[in-house]
C-alpha atoms as a PDB file:
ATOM      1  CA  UNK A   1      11.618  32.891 -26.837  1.00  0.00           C
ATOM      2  CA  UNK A   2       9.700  29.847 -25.974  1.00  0.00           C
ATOM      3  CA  UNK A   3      10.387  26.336 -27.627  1.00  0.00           C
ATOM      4  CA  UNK A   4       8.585  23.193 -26.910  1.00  0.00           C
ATOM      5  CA  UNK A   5      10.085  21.024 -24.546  1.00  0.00           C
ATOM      6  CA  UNK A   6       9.160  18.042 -25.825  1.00  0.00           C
ATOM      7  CA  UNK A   7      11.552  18.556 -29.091  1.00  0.00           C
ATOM      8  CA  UNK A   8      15.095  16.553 -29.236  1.00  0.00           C
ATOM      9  CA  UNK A   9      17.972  18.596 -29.300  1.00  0.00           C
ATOM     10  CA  UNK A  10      18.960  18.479 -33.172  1.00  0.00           C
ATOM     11  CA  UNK A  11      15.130  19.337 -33.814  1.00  0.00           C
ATOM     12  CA  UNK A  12      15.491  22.293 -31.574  1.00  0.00           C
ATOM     13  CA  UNK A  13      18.246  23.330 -33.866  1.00  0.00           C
ATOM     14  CA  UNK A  14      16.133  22.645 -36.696  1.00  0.00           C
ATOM     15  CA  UNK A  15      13.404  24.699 -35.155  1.00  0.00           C
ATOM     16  CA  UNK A  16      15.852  27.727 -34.712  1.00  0.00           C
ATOM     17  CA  UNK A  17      17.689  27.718 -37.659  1.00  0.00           C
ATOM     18  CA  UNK A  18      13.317  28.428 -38.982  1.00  0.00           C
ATOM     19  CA  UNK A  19      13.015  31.107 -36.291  1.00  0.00           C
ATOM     20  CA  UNK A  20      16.000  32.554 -37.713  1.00  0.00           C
ATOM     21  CA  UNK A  21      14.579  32.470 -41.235  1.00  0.00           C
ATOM     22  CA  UNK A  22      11.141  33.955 -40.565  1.00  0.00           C
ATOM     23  CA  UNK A  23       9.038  31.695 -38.707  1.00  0.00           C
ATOM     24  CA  UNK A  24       7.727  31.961 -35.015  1.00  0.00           C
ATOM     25  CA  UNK A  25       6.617  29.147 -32.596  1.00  0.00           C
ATOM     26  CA  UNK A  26       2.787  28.666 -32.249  1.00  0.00           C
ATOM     27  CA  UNK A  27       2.357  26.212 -29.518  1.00  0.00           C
ATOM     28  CA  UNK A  28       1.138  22.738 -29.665  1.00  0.00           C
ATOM     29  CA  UNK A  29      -0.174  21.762 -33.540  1.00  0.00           C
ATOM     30  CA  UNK A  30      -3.162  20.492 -31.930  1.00  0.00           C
ATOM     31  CA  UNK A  31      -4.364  23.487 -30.375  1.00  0.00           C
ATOM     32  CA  UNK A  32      -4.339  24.769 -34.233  1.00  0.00           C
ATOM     33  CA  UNK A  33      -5.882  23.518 -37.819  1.00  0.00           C
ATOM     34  CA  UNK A  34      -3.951  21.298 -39.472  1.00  0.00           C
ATOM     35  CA  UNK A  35      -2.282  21.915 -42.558  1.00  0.00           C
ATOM     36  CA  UNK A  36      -4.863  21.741 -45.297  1.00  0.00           C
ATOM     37  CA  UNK A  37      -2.412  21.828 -47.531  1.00  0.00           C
ATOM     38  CA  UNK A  38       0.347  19.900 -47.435  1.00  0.00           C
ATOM     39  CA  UNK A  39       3.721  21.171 -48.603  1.00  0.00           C
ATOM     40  CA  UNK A  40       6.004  18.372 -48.256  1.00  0.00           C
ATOM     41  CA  UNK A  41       8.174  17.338 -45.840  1.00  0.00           C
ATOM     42  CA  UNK A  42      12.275  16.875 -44.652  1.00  0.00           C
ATOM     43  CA  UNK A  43      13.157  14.561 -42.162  1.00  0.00           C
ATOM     44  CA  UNK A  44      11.065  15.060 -38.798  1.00  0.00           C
ATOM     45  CA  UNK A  45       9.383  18.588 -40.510  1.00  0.00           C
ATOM     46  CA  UNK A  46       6.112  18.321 -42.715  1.00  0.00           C
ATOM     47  CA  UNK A  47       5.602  21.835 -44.070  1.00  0.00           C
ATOM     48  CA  UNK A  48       1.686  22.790 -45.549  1.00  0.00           C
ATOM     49  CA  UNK A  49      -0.615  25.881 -45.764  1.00  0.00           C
ATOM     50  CA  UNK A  50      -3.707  26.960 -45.418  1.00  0.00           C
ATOM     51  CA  UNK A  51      -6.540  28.334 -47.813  1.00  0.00           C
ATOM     52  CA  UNK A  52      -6.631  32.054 -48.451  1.00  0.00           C
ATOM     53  CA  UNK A  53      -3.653  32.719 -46.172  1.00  0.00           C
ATOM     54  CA  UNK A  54      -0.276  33.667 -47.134  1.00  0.00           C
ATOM     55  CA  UNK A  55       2.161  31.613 -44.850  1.00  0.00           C
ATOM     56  CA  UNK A  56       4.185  28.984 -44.811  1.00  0.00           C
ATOM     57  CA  UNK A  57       3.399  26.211 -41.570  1.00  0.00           C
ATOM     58  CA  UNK A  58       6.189  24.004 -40.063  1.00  0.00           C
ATOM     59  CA  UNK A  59       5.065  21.057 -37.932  1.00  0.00           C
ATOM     60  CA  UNK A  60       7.878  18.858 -36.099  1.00  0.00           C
ATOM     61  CA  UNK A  61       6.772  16.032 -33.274  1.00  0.00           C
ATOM     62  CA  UNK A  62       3.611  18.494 -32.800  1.00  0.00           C
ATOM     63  CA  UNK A  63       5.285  21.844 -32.546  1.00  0.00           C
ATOM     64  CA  UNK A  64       3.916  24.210 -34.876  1.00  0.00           C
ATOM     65  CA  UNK A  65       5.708  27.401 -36.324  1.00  0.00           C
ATOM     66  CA  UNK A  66       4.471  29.678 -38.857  1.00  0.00           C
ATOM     67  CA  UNK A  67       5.997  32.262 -41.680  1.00  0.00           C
ATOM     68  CA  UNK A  68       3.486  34.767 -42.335  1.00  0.00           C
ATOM     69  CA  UNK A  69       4.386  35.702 -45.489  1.00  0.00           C
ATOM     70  CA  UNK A  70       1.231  38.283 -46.244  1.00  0.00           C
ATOM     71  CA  UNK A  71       3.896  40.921 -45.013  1.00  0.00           C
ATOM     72  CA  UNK A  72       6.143  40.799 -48.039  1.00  0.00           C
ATOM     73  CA  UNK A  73       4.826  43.265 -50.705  1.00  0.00           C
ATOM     74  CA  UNK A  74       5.872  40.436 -52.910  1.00  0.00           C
ATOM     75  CA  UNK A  75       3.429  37.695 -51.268  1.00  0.00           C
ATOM     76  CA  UNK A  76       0.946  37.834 -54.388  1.00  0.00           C
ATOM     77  CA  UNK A  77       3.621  37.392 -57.006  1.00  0.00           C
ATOM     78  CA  UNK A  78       3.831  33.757 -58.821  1.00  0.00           C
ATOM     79  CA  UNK A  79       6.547  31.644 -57.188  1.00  0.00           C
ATOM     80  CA  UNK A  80       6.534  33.796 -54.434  1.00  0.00           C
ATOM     81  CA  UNK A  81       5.499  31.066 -51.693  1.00  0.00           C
ATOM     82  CA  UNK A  82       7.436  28.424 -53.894  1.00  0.00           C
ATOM     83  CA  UNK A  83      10.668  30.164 -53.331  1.00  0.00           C
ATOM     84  CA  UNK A  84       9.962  30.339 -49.619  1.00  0.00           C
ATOM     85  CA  UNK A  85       9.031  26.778 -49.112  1.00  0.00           C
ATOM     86  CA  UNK A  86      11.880  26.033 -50.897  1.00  0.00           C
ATOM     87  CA  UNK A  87      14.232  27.888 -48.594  1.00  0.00           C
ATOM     88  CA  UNK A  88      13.108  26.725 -45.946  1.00  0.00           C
ATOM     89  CA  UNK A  89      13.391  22.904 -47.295  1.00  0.00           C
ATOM     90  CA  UNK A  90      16.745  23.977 -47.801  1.00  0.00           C
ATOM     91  CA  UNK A  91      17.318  25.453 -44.199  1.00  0.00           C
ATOM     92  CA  UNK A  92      16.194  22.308 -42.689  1.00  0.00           C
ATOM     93  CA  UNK A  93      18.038  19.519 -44.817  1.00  0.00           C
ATOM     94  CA  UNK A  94      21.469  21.977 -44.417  1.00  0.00           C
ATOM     95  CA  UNK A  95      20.780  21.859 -40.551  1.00  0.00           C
ATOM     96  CA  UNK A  96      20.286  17.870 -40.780  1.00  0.00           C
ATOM     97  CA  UNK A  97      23.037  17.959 -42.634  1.00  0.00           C
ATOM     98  CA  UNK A  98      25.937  19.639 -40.421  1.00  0.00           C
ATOM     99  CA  UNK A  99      23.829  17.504 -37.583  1.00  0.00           C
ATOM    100  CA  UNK A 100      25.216  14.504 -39.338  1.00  0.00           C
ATOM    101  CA  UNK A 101      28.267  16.127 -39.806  1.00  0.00           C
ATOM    102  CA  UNK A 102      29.130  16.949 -36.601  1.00  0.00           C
ATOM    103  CA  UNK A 103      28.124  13.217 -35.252  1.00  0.00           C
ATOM    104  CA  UNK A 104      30.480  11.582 -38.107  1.00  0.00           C
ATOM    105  CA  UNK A 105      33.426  14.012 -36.556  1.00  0.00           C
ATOM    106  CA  UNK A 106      32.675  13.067 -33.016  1.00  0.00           C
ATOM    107  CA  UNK A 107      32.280   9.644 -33.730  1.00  0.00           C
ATOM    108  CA  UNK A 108      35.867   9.268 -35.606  1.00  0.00           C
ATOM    109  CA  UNK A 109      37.489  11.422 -33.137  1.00  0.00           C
ATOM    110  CA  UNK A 110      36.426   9.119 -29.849  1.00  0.00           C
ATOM    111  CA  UNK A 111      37.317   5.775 -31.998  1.00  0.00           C
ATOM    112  CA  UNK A 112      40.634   7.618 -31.480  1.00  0.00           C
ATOM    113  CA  UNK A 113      41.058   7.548 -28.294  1.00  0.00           C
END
């Protein structure tokens, strides 16, 4: 799979742990219409929409991905895209997160030495 190469290494993370829930790498945002509707954002990631379409966009540093969500039978239901954008919130501040995590560890543990 192709990533952008332009992306730091704990938003590449970020950026898989999305692939992993649903959503593919575009290409550059640019090449692309912007969100029309924003969504909201977590850390580096603003998330939005657009009209009449049933997916979810991720931009990050001006990498797009994209959960099409108009395969679900469940797309039309009410809270239906609310649930999604909400997991993936929650994908990306758990990945920030263990990030932290993991730089607290390594921190305390070379303060050791």
């Amino acid at each position: 799979m192709n990533y952008p190469c332009w992306l730091s290494k704990p938003q590449l993370e970020q950026a898989q742990a999305l692939v992993d829930l649903g959503f593919h790498y575009c290409g550059d945002a640019d090449n692309f219409c912007g969100c029309e509707y924003p969504c909201g954002k977590v850390g580096t990631w603003q998330f939005g929409t657009h009209p009449g379409e049933c997916c979810l966009d991720a931009v990050c540093n001006g990498a797009l991905y994209s959960w099409e969500l108009e395969t679900d039978p469940r797309c039309d239901e009410p809270g239906f895209f609310e649930a999604r954008l909400a997991e993936a919130k929650k994908t990306i501040k758990t990945v920030i997160k263990n990030q932290k995590l993991k730089q607290q560890s390594s921190a305390i543990q070379l303060s050791l030495f």
